[in-house]
Protein backbone atom coordinates (compact mmCIF):
# COMPACT_ATOMS: atom_id res chain seq x y z
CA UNK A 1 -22.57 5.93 -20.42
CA UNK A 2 -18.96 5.51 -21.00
CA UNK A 3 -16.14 8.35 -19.98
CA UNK A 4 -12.68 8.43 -20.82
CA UNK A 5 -9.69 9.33 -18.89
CA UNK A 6 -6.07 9.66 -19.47
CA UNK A 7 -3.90 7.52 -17.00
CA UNK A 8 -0.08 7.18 -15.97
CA UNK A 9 0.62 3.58 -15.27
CA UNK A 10 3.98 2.88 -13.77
CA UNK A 11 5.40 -0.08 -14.90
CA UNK A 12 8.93 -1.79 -15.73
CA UNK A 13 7.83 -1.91 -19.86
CA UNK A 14 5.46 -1.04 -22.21
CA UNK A 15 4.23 -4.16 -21.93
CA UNK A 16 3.33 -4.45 -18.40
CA UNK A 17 1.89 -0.98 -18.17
CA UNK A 18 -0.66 -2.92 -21.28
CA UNK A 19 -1.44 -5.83 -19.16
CA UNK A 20 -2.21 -3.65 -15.98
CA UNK A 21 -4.72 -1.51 -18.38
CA UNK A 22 -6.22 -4.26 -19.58
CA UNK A 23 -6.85 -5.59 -16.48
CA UNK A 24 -7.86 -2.59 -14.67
CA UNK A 25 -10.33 -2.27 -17.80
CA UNK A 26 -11.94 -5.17 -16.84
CA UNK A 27 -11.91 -4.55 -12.99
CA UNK A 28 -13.95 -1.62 -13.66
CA UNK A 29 -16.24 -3.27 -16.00
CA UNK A 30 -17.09 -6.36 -13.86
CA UNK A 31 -17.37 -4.62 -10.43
CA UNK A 32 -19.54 -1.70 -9.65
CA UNK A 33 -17.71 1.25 -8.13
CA UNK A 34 -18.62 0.02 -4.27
CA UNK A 35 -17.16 -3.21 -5.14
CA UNK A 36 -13.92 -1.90 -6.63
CA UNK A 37 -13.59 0.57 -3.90
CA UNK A 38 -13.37 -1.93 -0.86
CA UNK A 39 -11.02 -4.03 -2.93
CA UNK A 40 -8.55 -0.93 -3.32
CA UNK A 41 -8.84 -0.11 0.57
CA UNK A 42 -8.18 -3.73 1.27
CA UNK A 43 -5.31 -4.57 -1.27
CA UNK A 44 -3.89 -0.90 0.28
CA UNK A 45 -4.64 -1.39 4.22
CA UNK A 46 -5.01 -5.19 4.42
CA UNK A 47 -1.51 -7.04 3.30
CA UNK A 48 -2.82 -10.21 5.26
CA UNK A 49 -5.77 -10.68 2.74
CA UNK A 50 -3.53 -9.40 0.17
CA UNK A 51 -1.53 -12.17 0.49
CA UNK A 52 -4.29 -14.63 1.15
CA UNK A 53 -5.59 -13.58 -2.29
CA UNK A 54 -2.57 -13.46 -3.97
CA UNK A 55 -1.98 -17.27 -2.38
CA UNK A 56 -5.38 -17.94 -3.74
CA UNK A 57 -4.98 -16.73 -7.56
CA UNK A 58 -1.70 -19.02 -7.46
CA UNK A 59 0.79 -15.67 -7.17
């Protein structure tokens, strides 16, 4: 089943509010919602493996 939502996405331009969509899109296709979840508690409690997976994807 697919829903649809309407969404605010702050961002500096256009253009990064598009690449943030787009990636958020595929977040929520590729994980289920258990999986995306735990990675929004960690990336908003957990700056340590933040970082370590920011270091990791070379940001």
């Amino acid at each position: 089943m697919t829903y649809e939502y309407n969404m605010k996405i702050e961002a500096k331009t256009e253009t990064e509010a598009d690449e943030k969509m787009k990636a958020l899109t595929i977040l929520a296709s590729k994980l289920n919602a258990k999986e995306l979840a735990k990675l929004a508690q960690v990336v908003k409690h957990d700056p340590v493996k933040t970082a370590l997976a920011k270091k990791y994807l070379g940001l």
